[in-house]
N, C-alpha and C. Protein backbone atom coordinates (compact mmCIF):
# COMPACT_ATOMS: atom_id res chain seq x y z
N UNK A 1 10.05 56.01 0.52
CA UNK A 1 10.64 54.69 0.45
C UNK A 1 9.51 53.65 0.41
N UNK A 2 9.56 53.07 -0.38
CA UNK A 2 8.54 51.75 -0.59
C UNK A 2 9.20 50.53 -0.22
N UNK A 3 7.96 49.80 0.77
CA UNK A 3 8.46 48.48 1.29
C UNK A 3 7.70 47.59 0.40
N UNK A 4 8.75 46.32 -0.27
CA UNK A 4 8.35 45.29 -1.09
C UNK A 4 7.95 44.35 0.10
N UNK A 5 6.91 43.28 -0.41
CA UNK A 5 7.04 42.45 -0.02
C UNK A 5 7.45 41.31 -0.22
N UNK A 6 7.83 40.27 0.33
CA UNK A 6 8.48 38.73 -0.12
C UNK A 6 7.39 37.67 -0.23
N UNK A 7 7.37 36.96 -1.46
CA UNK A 7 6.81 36.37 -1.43
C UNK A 7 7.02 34.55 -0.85
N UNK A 8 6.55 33.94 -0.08
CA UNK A 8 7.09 32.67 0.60
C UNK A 8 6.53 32.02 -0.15
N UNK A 9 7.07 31.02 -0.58
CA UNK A 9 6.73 29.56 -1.72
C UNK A 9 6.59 28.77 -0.12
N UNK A 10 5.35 28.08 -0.28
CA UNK A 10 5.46 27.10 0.88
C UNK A 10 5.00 25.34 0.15
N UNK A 11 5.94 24.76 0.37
CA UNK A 11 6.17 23.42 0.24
C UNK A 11 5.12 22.70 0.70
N UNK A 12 4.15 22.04 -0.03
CA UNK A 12 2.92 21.28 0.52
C UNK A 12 3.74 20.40 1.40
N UNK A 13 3.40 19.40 2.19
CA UNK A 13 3.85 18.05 2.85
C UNK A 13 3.08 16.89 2.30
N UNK A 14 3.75 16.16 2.11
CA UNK A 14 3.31 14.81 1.36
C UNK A 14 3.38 13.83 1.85
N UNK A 15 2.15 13.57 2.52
CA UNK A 15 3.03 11.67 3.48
C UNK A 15 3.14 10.72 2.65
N UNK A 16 4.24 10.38 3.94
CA UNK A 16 4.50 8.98 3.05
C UNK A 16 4.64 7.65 3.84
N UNK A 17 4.45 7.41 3.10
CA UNK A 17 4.03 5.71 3.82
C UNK A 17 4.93 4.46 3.28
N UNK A 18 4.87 3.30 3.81
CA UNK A 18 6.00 2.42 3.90
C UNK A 18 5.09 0.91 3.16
N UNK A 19 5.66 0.01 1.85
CA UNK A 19 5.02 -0.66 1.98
C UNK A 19 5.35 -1.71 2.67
N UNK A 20 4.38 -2.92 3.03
CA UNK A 20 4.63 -3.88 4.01
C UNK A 20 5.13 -5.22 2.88
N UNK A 21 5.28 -4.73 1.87
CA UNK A 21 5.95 -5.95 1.10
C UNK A 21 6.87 -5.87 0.86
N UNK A 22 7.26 -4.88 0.31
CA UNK A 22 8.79 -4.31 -0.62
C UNK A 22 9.91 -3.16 0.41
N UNK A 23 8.95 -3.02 1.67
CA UNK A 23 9.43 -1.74 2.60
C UNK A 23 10.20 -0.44 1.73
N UNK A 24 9.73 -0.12 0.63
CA UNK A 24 9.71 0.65 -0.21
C UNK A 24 8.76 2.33 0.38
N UNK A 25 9.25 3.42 0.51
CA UNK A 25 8.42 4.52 0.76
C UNK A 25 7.97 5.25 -0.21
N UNK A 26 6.50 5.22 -0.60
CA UNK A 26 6.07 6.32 -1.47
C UNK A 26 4.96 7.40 -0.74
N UNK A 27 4.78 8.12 -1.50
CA UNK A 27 3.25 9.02 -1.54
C UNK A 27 2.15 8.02 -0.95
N UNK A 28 1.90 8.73 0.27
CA UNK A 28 0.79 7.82 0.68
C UNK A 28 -0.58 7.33 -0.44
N UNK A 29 -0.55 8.75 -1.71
CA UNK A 29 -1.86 8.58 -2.48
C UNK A 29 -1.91 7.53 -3.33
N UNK A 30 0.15 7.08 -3.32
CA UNK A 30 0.39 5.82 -4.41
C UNK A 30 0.18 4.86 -4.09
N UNK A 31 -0.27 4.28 -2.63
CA UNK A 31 -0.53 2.99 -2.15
C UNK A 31 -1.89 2.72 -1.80
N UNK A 32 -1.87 1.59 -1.61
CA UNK A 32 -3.40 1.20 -1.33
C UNK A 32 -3.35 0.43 0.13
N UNK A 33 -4.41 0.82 1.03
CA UNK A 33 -4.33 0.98 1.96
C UNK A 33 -5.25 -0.40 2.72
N UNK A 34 -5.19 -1.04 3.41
CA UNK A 34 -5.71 -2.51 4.03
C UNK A 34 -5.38 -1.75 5.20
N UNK A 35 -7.49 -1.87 6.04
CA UNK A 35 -7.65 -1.71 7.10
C UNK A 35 -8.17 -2.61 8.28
N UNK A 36 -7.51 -2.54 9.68
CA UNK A 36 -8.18 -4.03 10.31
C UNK A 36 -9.44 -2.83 11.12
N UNK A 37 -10.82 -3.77 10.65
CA UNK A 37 -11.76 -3.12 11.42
C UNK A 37 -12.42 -3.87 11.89
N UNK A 38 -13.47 -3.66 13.08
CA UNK A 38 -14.30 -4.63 13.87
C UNK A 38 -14.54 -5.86 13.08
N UNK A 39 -15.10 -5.22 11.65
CA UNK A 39 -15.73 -6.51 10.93
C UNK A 39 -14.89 -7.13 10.48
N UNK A 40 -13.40 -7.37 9.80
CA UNK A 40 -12.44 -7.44 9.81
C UNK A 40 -11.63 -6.89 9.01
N UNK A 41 -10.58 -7.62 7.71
CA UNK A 41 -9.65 -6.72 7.68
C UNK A 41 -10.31 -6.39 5.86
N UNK A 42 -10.18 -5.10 5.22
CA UNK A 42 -10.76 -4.95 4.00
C UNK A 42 -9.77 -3.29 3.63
N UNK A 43 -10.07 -3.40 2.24
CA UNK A 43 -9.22 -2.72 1.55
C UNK A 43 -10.02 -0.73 1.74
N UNK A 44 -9.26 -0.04 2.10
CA UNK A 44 -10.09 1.38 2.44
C UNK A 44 -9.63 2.63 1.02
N UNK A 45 -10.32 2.38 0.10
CA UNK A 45 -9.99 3.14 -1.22
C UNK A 45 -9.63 4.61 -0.90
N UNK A 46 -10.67 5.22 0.43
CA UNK A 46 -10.85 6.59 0.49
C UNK A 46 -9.24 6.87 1.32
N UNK A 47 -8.75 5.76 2.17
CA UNK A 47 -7.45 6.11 3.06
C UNK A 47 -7.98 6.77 4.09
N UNK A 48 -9.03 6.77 4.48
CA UNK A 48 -9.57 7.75 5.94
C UNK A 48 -10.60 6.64 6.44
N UNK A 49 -11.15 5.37 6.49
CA UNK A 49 -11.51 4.45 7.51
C UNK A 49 -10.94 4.51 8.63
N UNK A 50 -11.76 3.67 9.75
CA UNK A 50 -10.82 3.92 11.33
C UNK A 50 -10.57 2.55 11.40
N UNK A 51 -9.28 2.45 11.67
CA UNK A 51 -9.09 1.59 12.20
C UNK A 51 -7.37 1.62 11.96
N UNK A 52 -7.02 -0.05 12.29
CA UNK A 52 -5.43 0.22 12.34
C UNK A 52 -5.09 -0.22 10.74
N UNK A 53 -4.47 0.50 9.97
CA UNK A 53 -3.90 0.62 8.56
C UNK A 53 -2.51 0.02 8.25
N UNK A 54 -2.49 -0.62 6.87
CA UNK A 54 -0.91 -0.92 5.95
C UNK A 54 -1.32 -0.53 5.09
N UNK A 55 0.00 -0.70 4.10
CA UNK A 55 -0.17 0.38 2.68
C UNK A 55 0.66 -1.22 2.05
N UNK A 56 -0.03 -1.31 0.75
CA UNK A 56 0.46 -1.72 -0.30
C UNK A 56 1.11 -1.65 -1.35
N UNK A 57 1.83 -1.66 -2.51
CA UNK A 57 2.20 -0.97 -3.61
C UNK A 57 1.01 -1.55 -4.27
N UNK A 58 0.42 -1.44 -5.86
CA UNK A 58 -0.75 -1.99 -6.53
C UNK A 58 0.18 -2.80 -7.46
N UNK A 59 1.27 -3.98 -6.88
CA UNK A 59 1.72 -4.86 -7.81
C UNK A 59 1.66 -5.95 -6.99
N UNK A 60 1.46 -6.96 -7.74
CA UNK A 60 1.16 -8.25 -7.21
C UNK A 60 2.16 -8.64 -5.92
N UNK A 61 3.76 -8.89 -6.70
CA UNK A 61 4.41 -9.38 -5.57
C UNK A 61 4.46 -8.43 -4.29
N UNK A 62 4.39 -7.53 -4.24
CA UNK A 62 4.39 -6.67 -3.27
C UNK A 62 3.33 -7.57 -1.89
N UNK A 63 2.18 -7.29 -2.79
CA UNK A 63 0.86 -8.13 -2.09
C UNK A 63 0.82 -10.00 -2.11
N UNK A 64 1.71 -10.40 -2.89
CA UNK A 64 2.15 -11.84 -2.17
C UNK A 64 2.93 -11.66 -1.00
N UNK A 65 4.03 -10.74 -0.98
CA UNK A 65 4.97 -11.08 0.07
C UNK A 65 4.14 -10.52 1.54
N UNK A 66 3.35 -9.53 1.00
CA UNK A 66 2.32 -8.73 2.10
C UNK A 66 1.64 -9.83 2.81
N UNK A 67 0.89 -10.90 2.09
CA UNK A 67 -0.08 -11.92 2.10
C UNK A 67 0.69 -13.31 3.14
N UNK A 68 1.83 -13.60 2.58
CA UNK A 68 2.63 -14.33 3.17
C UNK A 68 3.30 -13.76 4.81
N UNK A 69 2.82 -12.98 5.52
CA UNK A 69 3.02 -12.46 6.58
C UNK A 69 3.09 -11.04 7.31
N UNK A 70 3.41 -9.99 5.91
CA UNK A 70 3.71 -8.92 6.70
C UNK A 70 2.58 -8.16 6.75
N UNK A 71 1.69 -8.00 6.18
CA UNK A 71 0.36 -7.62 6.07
C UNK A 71 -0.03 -8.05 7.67
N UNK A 72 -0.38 -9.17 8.29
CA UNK A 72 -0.60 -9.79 9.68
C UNK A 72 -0.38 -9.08 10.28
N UNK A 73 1.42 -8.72 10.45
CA UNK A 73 1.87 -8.46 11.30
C UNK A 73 2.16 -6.87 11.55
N UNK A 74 1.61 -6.24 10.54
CA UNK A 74 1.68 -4.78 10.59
C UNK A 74 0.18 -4.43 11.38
N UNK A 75 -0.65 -5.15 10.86
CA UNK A 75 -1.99 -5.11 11.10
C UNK A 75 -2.39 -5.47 12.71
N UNK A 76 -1.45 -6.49 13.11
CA UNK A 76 -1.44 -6.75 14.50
C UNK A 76 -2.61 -7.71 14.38
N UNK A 77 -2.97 -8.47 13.39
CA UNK A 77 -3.83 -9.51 13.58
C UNK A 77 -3.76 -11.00 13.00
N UNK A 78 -4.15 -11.62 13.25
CA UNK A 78 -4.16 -13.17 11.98
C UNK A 78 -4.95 -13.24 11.31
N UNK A 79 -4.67 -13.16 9.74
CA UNK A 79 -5.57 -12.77 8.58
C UNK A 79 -6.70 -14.26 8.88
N UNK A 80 -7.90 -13.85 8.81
CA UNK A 80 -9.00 -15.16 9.10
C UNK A 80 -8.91 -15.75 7.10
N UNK A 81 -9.80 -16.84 7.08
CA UNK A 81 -9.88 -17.44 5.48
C UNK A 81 -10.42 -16.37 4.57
N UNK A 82 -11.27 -15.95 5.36
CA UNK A 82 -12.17 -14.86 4.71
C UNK A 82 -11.82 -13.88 4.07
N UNK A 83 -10.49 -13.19 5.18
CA UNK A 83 -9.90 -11.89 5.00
C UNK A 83 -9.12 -12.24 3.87
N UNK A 84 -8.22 -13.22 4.48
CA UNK A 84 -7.00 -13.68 3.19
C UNK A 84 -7.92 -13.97 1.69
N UNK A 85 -9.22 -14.33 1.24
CA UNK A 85 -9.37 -15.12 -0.17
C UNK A 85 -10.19 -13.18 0.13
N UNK A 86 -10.89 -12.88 0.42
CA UNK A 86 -10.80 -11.27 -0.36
C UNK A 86 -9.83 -10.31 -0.52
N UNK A 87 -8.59 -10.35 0.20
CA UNK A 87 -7.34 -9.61 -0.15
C UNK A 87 -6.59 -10.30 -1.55
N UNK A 88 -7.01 -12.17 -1.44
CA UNK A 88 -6.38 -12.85 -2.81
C UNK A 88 -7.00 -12.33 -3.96
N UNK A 89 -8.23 -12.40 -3.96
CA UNK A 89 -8.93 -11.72 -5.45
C UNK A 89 -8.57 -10.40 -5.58
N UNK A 90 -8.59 -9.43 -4.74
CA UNK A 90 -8.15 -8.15 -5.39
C UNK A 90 -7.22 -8.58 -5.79
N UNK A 91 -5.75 -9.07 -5.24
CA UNK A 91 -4.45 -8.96 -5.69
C UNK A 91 -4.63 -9.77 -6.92
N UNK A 92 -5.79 -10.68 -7.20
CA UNK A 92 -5.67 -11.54 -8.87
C UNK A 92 -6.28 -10.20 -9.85
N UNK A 93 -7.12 -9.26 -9.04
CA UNK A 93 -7.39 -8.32 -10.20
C UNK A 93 -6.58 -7.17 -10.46
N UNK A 94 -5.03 -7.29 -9.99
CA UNK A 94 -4.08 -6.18 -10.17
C UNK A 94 -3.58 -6.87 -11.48
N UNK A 95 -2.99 -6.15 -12.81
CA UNK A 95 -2.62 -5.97 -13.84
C UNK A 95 -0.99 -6.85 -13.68
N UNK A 96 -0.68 -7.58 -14.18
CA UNK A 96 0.78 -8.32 -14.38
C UNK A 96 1.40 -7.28 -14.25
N UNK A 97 2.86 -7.59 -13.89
CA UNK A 97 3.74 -6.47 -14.37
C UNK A 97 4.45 -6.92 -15.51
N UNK A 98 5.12 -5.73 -16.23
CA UNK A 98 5.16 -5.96 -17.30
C UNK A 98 6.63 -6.22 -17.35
N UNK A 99 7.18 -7.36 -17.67
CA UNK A 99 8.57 -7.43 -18.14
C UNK A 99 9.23 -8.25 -16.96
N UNK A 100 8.98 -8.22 -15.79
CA UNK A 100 9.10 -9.03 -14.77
C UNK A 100 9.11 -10.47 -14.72
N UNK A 101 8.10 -11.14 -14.89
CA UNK A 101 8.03 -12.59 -15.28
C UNK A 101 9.09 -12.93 -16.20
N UNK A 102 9.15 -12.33 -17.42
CA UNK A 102 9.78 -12.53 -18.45
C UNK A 102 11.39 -12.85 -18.48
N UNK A 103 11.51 -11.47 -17.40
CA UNK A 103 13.34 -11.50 -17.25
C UNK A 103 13.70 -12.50 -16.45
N UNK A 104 12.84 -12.64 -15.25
CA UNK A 104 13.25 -14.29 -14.40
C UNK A 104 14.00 -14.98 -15.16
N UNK A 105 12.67 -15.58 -16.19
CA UNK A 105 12.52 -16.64 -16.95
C UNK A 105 13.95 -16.51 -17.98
N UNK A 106 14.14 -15.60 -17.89
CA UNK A 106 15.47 -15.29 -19.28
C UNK A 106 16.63 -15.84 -18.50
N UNK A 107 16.95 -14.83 -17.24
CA UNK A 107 17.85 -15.18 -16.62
C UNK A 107 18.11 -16.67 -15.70
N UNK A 108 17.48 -17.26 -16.00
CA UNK A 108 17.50 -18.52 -15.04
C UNK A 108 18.32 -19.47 -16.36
C-alpha cells in the first residue's frame, strides 16, 4: 500500500493598511507610508523606518484630505511648517488623476 502525500497550498498574508484620507484599505505595498520621527515627520519609501506610521493612497486628494487633518491626527502630532510644505511638494509631484477634475467640472 502506498501512502500519497497532500500537498498544502498556503496563502501568503498580505497586510493591509488603512488610508488616512479616503479610509479606504489596500495592500500595505500600495500605499505610501509618512513617518513621525525624532527629526520629524517624512515620507519612509522602504515602509520599515521606526517610528509611529500612516499610509497614504499616491493620489492627490487622498493627501489633501490627509494634509487637512488626518495625517496629524493618526500621527499623534501637529504637522510643524516644515513638515506640512515637504509633505505639500511631494503631493504637487503626484501625477493628476485622470478624469476626475474633468467630471466635477461636467457635472456641476
Amino acid at each position: 500500500m502506498k501512502v500519497t502525500r497532500k500537498t498544502v497550498h498556503r496563502v501568503k498574508h498580505v497586510p493591509q493598511r488603512t488610508c488616512v484620507g479616503c479610509r479606504d484599505v489596500l495592500p500595505k505595498r500600495q500605499m505610501i507610508r509618512i513617518v513621525r520621527t525624532a527629526e520629524g515627520v517624512c515620507i519612509d519609501p522602504t515602509g520599515k523606518r521606526a517610528g509611529r506610521g500612516a499610509y497614504l493612497h499616491d493620489r492627490r486628494a487622498c493627501w489633501q484630505r490627509g494634509l487637512t487633518g488626518g495625517l496629524s491626527q493618526a500621527l499623534k502630532v501637529e504637522l510643524t511648517a516644515a513638515d506640512r510644505a515637504g509633505l505639500e511638494s511631494f503631493m504637487n509631484s503626484l501625477p493628476h488623476e485622470a478624469g476626475t477634475d474633468q467630471q466635477t467640472h461636467v457635472n456641476e
